[in-house]
Protein backbone atom coordinates (compact mmCIF):
# COMPACT_ATOMS: atom_id res chain seq x y z
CA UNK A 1 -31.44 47.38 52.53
CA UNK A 2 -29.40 44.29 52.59
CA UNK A 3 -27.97 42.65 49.20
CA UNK A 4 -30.39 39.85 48.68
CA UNK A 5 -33.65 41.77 49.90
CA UNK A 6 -32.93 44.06 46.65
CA UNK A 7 -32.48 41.08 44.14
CA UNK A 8 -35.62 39.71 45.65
CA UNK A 9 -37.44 42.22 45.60
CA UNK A 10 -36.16 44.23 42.06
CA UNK A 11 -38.18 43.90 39.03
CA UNK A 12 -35.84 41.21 37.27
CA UNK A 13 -35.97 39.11 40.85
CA UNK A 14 -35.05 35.42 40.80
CA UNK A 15 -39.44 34.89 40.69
CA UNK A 16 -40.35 37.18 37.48
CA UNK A 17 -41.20 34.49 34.80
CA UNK A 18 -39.85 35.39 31.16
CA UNK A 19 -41.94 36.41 28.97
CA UNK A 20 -43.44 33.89 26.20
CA UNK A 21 -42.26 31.40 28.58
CA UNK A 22 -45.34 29.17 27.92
CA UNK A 23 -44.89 29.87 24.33
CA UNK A 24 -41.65 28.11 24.12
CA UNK A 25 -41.88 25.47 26.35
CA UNK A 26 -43.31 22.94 24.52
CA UNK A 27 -40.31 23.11 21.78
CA UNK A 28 -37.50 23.01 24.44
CA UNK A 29 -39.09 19.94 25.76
CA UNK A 30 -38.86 18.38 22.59
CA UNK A 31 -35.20 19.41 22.45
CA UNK A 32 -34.46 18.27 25.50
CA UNK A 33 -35.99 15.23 24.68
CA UNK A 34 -34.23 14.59 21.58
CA UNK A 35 -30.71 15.66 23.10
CA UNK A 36 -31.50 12.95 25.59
CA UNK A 37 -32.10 10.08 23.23
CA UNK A 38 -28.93 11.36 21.18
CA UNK A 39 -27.19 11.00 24.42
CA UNK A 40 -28.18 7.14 25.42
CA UNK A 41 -26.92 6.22 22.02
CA UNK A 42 -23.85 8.16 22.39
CA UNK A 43 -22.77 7.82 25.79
CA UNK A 44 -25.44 5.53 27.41
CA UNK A 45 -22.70 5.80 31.05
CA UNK A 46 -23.58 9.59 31.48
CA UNK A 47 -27.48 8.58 31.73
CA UNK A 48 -26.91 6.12 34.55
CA UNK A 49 -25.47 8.70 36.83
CA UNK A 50 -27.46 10.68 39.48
CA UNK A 51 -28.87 13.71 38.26
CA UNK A 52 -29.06 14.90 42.34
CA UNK A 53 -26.89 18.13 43.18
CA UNK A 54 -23.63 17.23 44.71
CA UNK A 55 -23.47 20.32 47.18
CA UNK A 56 -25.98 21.29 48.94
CA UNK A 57 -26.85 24.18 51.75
CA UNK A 58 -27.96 24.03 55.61
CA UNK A 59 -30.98 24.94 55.37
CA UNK A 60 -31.96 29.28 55.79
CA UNK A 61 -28.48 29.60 55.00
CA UNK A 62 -29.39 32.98 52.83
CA UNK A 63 -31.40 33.83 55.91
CA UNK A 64 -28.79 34.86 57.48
CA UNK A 65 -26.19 35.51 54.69
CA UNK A 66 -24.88 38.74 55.78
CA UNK A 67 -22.07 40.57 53.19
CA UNK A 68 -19.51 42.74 55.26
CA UNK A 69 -17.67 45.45 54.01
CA UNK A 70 -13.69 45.91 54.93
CA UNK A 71 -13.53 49.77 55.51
CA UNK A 72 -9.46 49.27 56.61
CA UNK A 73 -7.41 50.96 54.56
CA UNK A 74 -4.47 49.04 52.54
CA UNK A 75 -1.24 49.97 53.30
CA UNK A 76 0.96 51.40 50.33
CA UNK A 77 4.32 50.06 49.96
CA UNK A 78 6.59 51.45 47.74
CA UNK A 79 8.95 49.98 45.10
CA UNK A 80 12.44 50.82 46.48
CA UNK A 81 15.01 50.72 43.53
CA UNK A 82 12.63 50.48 40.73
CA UNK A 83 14.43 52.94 38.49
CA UNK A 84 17.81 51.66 39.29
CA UNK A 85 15.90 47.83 37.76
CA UNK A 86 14.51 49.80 34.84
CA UNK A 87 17.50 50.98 33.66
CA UNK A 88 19.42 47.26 34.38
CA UNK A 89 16.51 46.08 31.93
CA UNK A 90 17.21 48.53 29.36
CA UNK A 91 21.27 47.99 29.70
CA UNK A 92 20.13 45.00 28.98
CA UNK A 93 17.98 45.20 26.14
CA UNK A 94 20.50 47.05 24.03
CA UNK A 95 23.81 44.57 24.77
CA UNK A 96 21.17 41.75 23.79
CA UNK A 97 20.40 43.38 20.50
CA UNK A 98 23.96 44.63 19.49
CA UNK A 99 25.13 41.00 20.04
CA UNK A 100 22.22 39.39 17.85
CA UNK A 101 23.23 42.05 15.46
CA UNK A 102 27.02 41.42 15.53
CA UNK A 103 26.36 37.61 14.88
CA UNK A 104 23.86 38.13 11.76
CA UNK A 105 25.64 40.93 10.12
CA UNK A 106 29.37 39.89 10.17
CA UNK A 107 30.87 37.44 8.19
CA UNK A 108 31.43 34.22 10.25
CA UNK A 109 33.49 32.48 7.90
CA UNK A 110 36.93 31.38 8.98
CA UNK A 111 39.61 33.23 6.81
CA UNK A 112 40.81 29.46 5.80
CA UNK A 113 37.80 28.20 4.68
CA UNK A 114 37.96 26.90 0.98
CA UNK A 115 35.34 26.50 -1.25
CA UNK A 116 35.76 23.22 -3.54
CA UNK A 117 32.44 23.92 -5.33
CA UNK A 118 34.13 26.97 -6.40
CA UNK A 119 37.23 26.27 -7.12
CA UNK A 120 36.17 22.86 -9.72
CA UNK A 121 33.84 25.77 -11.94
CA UNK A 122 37.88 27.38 -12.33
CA UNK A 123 38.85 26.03 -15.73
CA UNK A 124 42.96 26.71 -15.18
CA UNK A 125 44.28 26.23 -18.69
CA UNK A 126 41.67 28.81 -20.51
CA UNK A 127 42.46 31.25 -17.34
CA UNK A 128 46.61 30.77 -18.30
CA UNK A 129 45.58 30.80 -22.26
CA UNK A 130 44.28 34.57 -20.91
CA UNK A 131 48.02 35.80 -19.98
CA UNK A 132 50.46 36.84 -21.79
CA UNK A 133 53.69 35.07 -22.57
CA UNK A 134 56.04 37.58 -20.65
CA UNK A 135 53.88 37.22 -17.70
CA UNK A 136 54.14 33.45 -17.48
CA UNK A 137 58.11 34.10 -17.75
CA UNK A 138 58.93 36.70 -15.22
CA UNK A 139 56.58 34.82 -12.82
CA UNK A 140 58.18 31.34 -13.76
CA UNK A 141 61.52 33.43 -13.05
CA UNK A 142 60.90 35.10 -9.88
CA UNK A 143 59.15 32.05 -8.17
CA UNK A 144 59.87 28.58 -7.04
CA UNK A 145 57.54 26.17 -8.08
CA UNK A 146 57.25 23.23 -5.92
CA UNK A 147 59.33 24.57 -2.96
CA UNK A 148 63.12 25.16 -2.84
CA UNK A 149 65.07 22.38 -4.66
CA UNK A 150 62.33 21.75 -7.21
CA UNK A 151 62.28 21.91 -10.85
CA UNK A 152 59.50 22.58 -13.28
CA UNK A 153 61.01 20.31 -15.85
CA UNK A 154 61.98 17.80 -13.21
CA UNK A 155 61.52 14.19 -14.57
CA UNK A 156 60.10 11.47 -12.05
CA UNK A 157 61.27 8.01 -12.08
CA UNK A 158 57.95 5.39 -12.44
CA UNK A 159 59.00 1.88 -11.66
CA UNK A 160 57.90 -0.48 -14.66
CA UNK A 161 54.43 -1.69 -13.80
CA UNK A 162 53.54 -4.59 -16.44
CA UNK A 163 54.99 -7.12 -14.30
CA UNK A 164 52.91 -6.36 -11.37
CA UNK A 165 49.51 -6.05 -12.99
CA UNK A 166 50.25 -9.25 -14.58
CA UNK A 167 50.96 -11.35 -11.72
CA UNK A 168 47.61 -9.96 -9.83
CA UNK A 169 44.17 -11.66 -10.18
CA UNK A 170 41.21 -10.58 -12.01
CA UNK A 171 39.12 -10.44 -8.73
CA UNK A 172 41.74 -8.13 -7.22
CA UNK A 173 41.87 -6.20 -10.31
CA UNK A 174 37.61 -5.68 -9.88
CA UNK A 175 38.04 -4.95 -6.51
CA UNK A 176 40.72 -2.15 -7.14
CA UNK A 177 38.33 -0.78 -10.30
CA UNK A 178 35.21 -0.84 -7.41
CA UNK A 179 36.92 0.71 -5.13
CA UNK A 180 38.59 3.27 -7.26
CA UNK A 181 35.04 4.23 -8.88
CA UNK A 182 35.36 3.23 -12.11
CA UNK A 183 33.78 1.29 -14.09
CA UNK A 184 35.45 -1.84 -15.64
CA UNK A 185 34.80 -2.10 -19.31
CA UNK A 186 33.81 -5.32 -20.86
CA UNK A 187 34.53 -6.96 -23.81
């Protein structure tokens, strides 16, 4: 029995009309209609297009539709080296995993990174008031403060600066304070 002799002739064939069929009809005509209407206000260029079919059949074409069967067997072709790519894969796998975990779980910092946020919170003289006295000496004796040929006590000449200040404007006296960030005070 060919292929489309059993869907005509089956019980659910392409002529069996559904059941309440009659009984339904009249309220998916009104839908129909109403999704039409809906559809001239809404896009009125889809209703001016041809409702014809666009492809169409010879004519007895599933007349002589015939379905053949390929009874050749496929050829099987094996996977050459498949293990050998496998284990690649997995080689693979693990180096990409040991690297993501070498990056996220080691410190990256550079050894001579310093941390200025840190280091202002340091209040110095209540750190020193924290030592004792012989401490401060021996290290004050055993190191060089400053480099070699430096003092501790070393005084540093200032040149007098009243005459300069004097003899330079007020303007360039603002523009030093602006620059400087701070604020001038006025009188």
């Amino acid at each position: 029995m060919d292929f489309l002799d059993h869907i005509k002739q089956g019980p659910d064939g392409p002529n069996k009309m559904p059941e309440s069929f009659f009984m339904q009809f009249p309220e998916k005509m009104m839908e129909r209609v109403r999704w039409e209407e809906e559809l001239k206000t809404v896009a009125p260029l889809l209703v001016t297009i041809s409702r014809k079919p666009v492809f169409m059949l010879p004519e007895g074409y599933f007349n002589s539709f015939s379905v053949k069967r390929n009874t050749d067997k496929a050829k099987i072709v094996g996977m050459p080296g498949w293990r050998k790519l496998v284990s690649y894969a997995a080689a693979a796998a693990v180096a990409g995993i040991l690297v993501t975990g070498a990056f996220l779980f080691t410190d990256n910092k550079p050894a001579s990174s310093f941390d200025l946020a840190t280091y202002n919170k340091i209040d110095v003289s209540a750190e020193l008031n924290k030592l004792p006295e012989e401490a401060l000496q021996q290290y004050l004796a055993t190191n060089t403060v400053g480099g070699a040929g430096h003092e501790l006590n070393t005084e540093i000449d200032v040149p007098e600066a009243s005459g300069n200040v004097e003899s330079l404007s007020d303007d360039e006296l603002m523009n030093y304070l602006n620059e400087a960030g701070e604020k001038p005070e006025t009188k």
